[in-house]
N, C-alpha and C. Protein backbone atom coordinates (compact mmCIF):
# COMPACT_ATOMS: atom_id res chain seq x y z
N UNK A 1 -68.62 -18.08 3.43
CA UNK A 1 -67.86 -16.93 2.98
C UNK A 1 -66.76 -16.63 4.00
N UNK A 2 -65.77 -16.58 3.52
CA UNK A 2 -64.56 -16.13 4.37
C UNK A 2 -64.74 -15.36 4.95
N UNK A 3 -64.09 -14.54 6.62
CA UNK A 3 -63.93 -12.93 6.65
C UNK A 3 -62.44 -13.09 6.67
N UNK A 4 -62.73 -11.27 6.22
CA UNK A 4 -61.62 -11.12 5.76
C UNK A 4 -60.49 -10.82 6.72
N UNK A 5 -59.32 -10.89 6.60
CA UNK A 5 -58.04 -10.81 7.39
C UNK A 5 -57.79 -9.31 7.92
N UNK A 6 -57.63 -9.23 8.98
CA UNK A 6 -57.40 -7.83 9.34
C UNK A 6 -55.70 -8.04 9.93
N UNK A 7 -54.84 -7.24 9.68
CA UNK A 7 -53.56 -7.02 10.00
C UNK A 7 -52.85 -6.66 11.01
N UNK A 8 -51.76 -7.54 11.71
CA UNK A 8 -51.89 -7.45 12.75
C UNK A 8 -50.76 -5.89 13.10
N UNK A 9 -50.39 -5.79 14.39
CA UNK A 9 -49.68 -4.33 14.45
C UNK A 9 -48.55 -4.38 14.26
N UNK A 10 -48.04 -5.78 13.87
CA UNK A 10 -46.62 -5.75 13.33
C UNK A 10 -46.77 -5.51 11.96
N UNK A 11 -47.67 -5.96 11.54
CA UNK A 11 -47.66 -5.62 9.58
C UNK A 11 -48.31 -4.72 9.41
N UNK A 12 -49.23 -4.07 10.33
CA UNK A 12 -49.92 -2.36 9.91
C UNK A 12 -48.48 -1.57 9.82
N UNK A 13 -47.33 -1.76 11.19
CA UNK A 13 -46.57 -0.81 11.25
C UNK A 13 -45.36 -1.18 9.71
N UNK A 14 -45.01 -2.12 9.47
CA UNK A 14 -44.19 -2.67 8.22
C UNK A 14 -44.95 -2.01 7.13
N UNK A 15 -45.92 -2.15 6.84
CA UNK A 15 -46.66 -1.73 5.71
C UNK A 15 -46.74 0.19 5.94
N UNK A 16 -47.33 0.44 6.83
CA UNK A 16 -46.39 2.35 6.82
C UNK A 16 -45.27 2.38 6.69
N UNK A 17 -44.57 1.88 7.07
CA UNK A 17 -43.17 2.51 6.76
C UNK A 17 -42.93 1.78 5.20
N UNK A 18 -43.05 1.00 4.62
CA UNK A 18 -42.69 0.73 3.30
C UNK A 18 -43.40 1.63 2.17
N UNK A 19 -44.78 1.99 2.67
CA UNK A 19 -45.32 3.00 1.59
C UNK A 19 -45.21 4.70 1.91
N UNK A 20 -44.31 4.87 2.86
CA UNK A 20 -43.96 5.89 3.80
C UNK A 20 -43.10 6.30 2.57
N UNK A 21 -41.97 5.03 1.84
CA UNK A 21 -41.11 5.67 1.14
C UNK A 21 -41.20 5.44 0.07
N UNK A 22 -42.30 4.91 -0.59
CA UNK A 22 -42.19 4.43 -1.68
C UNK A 22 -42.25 5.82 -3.00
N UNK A 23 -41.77 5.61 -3.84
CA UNK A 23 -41.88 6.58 -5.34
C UNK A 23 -43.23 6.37 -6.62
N UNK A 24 -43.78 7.29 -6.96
CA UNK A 24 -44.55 6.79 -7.66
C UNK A 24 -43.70 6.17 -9.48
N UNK A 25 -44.49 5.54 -9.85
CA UNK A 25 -44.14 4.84 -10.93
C UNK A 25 -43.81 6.02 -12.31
N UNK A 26 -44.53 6.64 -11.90
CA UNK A 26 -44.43 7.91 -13.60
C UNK A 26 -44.67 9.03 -12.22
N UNK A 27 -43.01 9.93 -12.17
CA UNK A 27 -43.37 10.89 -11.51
C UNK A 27 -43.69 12.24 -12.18
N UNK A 28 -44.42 12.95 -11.27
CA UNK A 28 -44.65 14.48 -12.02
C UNK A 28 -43.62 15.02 -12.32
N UNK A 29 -43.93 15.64 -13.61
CA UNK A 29 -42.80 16.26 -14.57
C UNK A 29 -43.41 18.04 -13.96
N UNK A 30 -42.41 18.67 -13.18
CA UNK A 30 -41.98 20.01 -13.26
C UNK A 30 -41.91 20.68 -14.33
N UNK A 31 -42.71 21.81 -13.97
CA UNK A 31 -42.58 23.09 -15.36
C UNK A 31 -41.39 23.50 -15.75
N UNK A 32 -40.73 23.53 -16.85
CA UNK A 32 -39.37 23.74 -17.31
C UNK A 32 -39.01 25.72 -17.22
N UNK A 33 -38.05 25.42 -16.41
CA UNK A 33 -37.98 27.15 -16.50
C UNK A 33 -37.34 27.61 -17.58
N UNK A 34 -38.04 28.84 -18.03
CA UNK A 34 -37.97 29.68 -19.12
C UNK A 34 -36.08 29.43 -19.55
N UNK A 35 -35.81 29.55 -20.55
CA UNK A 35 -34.63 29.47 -21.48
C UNK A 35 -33.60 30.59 -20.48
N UNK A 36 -33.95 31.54 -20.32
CA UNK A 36 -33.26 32.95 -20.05
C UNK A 36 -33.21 32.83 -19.10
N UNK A 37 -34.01 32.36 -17.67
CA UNK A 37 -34.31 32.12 -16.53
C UNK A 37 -32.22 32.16 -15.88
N UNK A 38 -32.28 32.89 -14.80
CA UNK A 38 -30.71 32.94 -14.40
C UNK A 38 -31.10 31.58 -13.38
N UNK A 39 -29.63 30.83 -13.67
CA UNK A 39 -29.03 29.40 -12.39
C UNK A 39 -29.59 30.60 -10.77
N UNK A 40 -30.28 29.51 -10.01
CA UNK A 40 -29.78 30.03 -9.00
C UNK A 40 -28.57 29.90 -7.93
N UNK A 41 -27.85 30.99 -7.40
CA UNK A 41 -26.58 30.12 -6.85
C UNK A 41 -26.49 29.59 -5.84
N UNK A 42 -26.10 28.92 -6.01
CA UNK A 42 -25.26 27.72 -4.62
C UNK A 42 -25.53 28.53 -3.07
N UNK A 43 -25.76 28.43 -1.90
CA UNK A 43 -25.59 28.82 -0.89
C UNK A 43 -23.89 29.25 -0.43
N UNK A 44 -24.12 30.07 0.10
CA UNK A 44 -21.93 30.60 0.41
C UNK A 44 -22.17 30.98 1.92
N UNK A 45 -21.32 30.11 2.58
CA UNK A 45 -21.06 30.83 3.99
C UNK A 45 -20.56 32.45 3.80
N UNK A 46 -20.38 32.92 3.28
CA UNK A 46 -19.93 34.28 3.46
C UNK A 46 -20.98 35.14 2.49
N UNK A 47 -22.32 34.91 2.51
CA UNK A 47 -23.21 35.24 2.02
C UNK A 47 -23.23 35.94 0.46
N UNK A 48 -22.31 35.73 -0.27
CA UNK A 48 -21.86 35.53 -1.82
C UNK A 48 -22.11 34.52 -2.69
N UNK A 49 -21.94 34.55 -3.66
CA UNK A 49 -21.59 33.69 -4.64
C UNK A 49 -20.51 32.63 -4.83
N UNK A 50 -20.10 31.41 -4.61
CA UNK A 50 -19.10 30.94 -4.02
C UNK A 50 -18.13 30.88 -5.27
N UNK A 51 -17.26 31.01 -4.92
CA UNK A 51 -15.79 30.66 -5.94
C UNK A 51 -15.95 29.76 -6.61
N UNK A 52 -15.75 29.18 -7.97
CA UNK A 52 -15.75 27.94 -8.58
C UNK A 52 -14.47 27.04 -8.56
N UNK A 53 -14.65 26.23 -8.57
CA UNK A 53 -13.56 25.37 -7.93
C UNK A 53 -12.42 25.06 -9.05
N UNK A 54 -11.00 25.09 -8.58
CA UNK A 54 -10.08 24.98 -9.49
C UNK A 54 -9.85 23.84 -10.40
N UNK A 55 -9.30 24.50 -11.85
CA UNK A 55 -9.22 23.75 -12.74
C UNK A 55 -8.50 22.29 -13.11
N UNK A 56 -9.04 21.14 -13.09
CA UNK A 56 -8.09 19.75 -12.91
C UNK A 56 -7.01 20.41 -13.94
N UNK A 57 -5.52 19.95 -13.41
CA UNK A 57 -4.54 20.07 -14.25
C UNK A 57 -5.09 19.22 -15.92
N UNK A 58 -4.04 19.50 -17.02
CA UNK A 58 -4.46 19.27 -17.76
C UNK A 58 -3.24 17.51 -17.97
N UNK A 59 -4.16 16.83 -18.35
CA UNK A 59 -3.49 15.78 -18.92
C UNK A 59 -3.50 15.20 -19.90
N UNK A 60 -2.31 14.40 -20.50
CA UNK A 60 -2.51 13.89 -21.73
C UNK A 60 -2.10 12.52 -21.97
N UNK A 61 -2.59 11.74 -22.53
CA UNK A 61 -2.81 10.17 -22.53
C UNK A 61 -1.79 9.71 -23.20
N UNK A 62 -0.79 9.26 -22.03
CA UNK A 62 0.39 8.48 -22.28
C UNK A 62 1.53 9.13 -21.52
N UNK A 63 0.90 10.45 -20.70
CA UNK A 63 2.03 11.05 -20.21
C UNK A 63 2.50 10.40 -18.92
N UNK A 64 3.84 10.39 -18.37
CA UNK A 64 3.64 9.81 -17.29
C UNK A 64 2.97 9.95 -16.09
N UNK A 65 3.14 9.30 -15.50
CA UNK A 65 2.38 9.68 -13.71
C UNK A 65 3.37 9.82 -12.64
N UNK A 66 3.63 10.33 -11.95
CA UNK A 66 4.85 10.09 -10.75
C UNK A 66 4.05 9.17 -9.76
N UNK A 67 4.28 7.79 -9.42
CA UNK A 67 3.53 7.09 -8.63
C UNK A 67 4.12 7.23 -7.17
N UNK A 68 5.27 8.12 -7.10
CA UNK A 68 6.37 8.68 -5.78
C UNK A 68 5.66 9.24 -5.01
N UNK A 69 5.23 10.06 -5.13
CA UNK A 69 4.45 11.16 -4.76
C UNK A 69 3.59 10.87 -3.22
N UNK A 70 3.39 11.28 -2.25
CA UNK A 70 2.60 11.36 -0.96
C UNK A 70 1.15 10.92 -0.97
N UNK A 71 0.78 11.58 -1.89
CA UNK A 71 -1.18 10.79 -2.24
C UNK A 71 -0.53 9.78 -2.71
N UNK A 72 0.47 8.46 -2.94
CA UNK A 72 0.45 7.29 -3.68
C UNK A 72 -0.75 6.39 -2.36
N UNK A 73 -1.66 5.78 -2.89
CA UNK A 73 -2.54 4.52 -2.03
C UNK A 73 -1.65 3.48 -1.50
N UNK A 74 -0.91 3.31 -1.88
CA UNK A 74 0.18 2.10 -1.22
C UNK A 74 1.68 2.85 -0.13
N UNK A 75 1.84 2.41 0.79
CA UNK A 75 2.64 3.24 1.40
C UNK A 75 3.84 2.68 1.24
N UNK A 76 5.03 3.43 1.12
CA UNK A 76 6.00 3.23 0.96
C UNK A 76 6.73 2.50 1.64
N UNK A 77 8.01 1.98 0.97
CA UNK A 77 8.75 0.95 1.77
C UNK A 77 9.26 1.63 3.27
N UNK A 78 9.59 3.02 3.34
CA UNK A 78 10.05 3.65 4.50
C UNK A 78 8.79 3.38 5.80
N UNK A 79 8.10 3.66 5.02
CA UNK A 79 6.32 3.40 6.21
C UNK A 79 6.56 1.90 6.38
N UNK A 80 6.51 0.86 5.69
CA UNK A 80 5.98 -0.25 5.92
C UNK A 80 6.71 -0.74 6.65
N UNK A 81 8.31 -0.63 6.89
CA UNK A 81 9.75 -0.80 7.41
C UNK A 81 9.52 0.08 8.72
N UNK A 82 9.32 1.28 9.32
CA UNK A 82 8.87 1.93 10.12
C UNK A 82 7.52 1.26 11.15
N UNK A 83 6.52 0.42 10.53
CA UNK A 83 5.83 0.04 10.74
C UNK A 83 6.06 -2.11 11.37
N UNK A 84 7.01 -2.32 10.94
CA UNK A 84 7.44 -3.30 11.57
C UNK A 84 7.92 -3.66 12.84
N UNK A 85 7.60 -4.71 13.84
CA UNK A 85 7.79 -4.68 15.43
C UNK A 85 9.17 -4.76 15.40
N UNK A 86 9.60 -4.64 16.53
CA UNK A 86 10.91 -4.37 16.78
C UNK A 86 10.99 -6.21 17.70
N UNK A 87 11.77 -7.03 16.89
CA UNK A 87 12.06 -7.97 17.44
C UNK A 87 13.35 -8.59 18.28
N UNK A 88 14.30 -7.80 17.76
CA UNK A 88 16.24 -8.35 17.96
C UNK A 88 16.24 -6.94 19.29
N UNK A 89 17.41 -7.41 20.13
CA UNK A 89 17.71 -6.38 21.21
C UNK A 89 17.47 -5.23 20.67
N UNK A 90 17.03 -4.16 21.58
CA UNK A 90 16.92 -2.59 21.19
C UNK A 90 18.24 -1.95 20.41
N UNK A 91 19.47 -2.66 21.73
CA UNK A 91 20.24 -1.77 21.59
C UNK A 91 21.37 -2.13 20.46
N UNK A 92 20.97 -3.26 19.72
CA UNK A 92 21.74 -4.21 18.34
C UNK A 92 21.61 -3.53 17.74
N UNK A 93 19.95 -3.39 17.76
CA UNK A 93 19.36 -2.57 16.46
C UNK A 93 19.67 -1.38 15.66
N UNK A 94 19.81 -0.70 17.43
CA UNK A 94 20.40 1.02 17.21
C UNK A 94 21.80 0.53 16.60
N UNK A 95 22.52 0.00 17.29
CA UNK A 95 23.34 -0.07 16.52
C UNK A 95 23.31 -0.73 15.16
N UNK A 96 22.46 -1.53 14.65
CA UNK A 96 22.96 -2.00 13.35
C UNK A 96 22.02 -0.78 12.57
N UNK A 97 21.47 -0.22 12.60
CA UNK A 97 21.23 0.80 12.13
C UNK A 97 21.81 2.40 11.58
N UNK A 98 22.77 2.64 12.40
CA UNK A 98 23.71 3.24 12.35
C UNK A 98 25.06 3.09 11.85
N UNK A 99 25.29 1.48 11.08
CA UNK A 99 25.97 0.90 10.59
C UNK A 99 27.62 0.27 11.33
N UNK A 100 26.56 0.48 12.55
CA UNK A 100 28.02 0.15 13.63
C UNK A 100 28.30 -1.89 13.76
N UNK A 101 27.73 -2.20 13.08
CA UNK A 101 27.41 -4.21 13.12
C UNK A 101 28.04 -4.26 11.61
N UNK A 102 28.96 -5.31 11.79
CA UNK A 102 29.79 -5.59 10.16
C UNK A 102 28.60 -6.80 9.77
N UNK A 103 28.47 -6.68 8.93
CA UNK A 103 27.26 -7.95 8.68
C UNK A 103 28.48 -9.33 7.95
N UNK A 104 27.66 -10.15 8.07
CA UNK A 104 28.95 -11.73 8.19
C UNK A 104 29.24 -12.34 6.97
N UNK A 105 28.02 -11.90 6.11
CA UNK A 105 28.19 -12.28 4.25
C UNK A 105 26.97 -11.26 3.81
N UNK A 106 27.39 -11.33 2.85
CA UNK A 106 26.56 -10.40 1.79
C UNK A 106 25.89 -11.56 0.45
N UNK A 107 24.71 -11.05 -0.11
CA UNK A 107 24.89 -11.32 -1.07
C UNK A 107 23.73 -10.10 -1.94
N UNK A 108 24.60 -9.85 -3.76
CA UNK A 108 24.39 -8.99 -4.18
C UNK A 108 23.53 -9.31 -5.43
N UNK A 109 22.26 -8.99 -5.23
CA UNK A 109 21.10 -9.47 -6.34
C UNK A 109 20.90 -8.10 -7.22
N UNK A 110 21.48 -7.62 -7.54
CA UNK A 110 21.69 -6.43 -8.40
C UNK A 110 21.54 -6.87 -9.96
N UNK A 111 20.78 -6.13 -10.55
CA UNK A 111 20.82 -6.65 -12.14
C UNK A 111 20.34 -8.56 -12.01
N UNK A 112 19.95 -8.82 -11.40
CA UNK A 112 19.28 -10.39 -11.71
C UNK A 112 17.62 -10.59 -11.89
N UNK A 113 17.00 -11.39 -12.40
CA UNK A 113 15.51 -10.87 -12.67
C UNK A 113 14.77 -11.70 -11.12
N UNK A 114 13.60 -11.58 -11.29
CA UNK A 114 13.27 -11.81 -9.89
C UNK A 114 13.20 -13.69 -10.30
N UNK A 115 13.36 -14.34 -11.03
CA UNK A 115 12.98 -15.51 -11.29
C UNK A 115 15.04 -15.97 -10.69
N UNK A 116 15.43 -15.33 -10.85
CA UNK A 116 16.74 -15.82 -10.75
C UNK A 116 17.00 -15.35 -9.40
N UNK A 117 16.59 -13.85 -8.96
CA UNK A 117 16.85 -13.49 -7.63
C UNK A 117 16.13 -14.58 -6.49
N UNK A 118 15.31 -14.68 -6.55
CA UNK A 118 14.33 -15.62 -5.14
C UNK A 118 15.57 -16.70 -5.28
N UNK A 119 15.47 -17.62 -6.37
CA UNK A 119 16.07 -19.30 -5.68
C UNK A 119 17.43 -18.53 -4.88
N UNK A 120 18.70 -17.57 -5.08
CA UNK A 120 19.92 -17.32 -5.11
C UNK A 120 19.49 -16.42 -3.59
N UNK A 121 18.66 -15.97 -3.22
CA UNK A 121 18.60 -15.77 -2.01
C UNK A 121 18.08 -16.70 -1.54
N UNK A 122 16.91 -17.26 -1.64
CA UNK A 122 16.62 -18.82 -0.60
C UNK A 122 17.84 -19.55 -0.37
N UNK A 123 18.57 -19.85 -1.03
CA UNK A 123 19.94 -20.23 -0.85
C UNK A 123 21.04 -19.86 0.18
N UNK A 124 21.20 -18.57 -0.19
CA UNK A 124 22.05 -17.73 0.59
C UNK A 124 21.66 -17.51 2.33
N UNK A 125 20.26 -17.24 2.20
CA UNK A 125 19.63 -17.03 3.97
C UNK A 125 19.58 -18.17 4.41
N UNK A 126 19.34 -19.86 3.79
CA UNK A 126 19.16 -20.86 4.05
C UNK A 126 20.72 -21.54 4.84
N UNK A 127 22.01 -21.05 3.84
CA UNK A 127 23.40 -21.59 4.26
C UNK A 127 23.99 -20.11 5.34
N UNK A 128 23.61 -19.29 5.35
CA UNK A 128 23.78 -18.47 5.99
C UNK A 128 23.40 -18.74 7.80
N UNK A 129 22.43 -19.39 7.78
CA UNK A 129 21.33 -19.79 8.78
C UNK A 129 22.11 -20.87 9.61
N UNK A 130 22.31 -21.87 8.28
CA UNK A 130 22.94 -23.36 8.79
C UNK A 130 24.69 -23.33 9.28
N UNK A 131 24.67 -21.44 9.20
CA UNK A 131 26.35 -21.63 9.13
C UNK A 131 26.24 -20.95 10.62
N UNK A 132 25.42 -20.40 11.64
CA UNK A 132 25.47 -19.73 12.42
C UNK A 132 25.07 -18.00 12.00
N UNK A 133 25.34 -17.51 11.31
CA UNK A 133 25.35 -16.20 10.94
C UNK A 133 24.31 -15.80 11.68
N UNK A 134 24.28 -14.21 11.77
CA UNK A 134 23.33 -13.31 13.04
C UNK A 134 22.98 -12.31 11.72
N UNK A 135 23.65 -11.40 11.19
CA UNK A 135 23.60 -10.26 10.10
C UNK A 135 23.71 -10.16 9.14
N UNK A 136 23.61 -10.98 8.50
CA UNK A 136 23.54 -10.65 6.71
C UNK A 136 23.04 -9.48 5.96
N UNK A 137 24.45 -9.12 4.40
CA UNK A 137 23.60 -8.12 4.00
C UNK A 137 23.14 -8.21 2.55
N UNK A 138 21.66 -8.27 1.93
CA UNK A 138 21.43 -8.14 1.12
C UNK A 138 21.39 -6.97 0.20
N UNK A 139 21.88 -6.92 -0.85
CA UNK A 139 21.82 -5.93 -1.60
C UNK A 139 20.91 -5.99 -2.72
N UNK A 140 20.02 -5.29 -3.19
CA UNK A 140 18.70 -5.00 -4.26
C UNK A 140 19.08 -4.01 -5.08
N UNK A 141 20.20 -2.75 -4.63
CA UNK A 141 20.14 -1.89 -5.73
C UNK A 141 18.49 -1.00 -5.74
N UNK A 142 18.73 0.48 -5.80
CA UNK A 142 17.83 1.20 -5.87
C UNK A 142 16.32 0.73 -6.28
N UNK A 143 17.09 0.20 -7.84
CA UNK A 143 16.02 0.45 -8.61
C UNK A 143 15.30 1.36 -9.80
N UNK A 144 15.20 1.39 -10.82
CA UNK A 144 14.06 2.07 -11.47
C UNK A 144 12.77 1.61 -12.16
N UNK A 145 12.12 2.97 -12.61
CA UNK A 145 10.97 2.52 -13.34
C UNK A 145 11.26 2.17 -14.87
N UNK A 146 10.27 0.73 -14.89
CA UNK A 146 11.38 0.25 -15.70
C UNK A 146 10.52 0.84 -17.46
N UNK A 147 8.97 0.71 -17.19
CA UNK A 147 8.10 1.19 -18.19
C UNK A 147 7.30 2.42 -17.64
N UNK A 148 7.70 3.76 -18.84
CA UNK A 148 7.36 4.98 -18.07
C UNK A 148 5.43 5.03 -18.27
N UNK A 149 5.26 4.24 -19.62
CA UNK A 149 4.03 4.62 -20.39
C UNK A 149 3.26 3.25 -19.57
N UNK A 150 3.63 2.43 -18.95
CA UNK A 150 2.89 1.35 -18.17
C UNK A 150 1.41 2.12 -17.81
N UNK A 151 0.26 1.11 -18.61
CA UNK A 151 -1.26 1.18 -17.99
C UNK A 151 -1.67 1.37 -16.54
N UNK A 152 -0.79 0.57 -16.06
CA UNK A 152 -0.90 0.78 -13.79
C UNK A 152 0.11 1.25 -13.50
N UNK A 153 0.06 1.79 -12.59
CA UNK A 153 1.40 2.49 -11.70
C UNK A 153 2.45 0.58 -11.08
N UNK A 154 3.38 1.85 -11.62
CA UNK A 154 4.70 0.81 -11.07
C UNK A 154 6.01 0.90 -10.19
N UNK A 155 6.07 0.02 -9.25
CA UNK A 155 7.10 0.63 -8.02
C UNK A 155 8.03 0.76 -8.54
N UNK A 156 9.42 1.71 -7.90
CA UNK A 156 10.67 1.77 -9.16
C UNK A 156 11.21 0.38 -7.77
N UNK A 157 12.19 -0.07 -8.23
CA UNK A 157 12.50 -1.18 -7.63
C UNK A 157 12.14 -2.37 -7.38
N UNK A 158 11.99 -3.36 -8.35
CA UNK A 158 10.62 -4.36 -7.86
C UNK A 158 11.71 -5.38 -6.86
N UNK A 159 13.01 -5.35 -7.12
CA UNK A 159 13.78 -6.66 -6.04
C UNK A 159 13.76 -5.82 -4.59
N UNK A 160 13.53 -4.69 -4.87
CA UNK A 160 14.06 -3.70 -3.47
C UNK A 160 12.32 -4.08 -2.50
N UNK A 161 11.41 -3.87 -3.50
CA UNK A 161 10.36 -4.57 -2.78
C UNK A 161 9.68 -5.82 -2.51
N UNK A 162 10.68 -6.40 -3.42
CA UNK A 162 9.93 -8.25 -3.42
C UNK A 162 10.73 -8.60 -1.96
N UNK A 163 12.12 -8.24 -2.09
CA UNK A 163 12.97 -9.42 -1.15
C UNK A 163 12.19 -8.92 0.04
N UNK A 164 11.84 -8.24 0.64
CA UNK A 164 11.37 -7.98 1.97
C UNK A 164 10.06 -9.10 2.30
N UNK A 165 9.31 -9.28 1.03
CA UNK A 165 8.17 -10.56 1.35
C UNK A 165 8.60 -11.29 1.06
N UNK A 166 9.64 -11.95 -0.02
CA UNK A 166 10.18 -13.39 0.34
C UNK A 166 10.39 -13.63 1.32
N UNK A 167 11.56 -13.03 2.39
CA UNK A 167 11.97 -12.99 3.59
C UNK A 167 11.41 -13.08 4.87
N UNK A 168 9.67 -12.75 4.23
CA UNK A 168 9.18 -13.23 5.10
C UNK A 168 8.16 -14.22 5.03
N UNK A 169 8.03 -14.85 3.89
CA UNK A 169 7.31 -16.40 3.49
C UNK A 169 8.52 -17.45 3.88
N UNK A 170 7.69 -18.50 3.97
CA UNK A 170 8.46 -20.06 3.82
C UNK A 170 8.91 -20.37 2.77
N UNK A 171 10.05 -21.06 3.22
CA UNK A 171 10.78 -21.58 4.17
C UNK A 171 11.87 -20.20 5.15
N UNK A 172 11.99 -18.77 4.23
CA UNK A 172 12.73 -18.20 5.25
C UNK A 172 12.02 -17.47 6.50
N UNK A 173 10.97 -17.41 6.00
CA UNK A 173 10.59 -16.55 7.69
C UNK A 173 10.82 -16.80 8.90
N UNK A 174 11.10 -18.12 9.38
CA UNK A 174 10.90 -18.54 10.75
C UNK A 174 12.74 -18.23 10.52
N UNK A 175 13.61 -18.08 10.01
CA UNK A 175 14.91 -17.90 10.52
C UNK A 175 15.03 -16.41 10.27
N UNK A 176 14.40 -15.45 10.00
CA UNK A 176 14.81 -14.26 9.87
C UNK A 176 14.42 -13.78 11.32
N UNK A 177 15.14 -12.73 12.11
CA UNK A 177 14.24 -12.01 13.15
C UNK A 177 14.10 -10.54 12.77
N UNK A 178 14.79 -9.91 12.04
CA UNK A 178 14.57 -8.55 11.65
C UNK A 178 14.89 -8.19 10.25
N UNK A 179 14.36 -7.44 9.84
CA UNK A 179 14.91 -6.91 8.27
C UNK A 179 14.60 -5.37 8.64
N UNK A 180 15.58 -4.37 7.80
CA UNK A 180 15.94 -3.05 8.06
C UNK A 180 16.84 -3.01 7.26
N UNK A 181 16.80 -1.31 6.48
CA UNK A 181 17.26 -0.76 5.37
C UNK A 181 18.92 -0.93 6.00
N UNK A 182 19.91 -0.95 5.25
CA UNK A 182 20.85 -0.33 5.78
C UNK A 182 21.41 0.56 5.37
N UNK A 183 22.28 1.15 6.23
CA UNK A 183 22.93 2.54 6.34
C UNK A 183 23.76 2.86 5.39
N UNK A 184 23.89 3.75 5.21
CA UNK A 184 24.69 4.19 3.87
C UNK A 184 25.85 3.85 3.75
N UNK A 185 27.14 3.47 4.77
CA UNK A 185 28.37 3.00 4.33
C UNK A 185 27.99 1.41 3.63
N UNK A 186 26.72 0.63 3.81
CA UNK A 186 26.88 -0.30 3.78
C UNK A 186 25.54 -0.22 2.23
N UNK A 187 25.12 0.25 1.88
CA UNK A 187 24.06 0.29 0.56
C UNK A 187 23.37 1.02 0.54
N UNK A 188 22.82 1.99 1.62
CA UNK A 188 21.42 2.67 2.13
C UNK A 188 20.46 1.65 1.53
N UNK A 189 19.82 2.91 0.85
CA UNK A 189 18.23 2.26 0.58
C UNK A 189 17.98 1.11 -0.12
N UNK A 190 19.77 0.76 -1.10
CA UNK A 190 19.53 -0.13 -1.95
C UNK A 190 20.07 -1.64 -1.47
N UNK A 191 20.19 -1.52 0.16
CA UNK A 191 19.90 -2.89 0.40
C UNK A 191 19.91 -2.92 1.78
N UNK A 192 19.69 -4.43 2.49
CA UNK A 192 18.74 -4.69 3.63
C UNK A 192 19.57 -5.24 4.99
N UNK A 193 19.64 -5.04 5.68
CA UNK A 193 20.34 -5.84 6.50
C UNK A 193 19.24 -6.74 7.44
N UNK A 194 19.50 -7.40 7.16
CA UNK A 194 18.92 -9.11 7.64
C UNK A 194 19.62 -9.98 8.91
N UNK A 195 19.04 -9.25 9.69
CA UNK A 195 19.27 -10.23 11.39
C UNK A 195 18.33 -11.60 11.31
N UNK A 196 19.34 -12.94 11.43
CA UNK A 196 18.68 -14.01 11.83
C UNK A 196 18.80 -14.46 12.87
N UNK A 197 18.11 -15.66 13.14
CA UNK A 197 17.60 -15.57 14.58
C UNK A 197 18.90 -17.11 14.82
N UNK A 198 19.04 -17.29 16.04
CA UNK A 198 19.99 -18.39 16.50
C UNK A 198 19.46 -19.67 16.42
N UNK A 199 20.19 -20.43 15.89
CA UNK A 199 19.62 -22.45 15.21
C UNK A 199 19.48 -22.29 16.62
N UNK A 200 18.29 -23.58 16.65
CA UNK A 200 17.86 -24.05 17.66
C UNK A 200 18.51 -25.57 17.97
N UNK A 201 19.05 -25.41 19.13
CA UNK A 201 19.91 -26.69 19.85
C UNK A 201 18.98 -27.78 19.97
């Protein structure tokens, strides 16, 4: 006849704590309070009844959304541009920022779809690059929203936000050194000024 197994103090202590929390299978059902019975209320730091909390605005399905707005989850091009290292001299910068740097060619992707915009800038930053150029300025144009009733939120500008990640994938990234909005004599918000970096000898 076997004896039986006694448990050692690693599995006495495993086995309390697992039936420490366990739930029973069919739990006791509580006496249902009377129909009339008053809610009791909520606890209130100021030993009251607490305020009920304000009413969600009202909405209606199909109305738009402003995806502009400060609570948006995605941060804006001003943040993400703000948030970029500072690579080209300090004091270029300040100045090309202030619109004091003539930039050396432009090119203007305004009204083109993004299937036509990418090759016509790969192009442009590519001969731009091979020509010597330091400042180029791209132009994107503001932008709008183009579908108000769109299922997901939609950026107004989609070239104003694509060209900034082309610019920085391959083949152009390794010749760009800075990208930054430019200044208002020269497009403001609706286009970029693009410092590249010097061919390598």
């Amino acid at each position: 006849m076997r004896r039986p197994r006694h448990l050692s103090p690693e599995e006495r202590a495993l086995w309390d704590h697992v039936t420490r929390n366990d739930l029973p299978l069919k739990p006791v059902r509580k006496a249902a309070a009377p129909a009339d019975a008053p809610l009791p209320a909520a606890p209130s730091s100021t030993g009251g009844v607490p305020a009920l909390p304000a009413p969600l605005p009202r909405f209606v399905i199909g109305e738009r959304a402003d995806h502009r707005r400060s609570d948006d989850l995605l941060p804006g091009l001003a943040e993400d541009m703000a948030r970029m290292p500072l690579r080209m001299d300090a004091r270029a910068f300040g100045r090309m920022a202030k619109g004091k740097l003539t930039p050396e060619a432009r090119i203007d992707l305004h009204g083109l779809t993004l299937a036509e915009a990418h090759p016509a800038l790969r192009e442009f930053i590519l001969a731009s690059h091979a020509a010597g150029r330091r400042l180029v300025l791209v132009i994107t144009g503001k932008g709008k929203l183009r579908d108000e009733l769109a299922p997901m939120p939609a950026r107004e500008g989609v070239l104003r936000h694509q060209v900034p990640q082309w610019l920085a994938m391959a083949p152009l990234g390794p010749m760009v050194l800075q990208i930054a909005p430019a200044h208002l004599r020269h497009g403001g918000t609706g286009a970029y000024y693009v410092y590249l970096r010097r061919q390598r000898t």
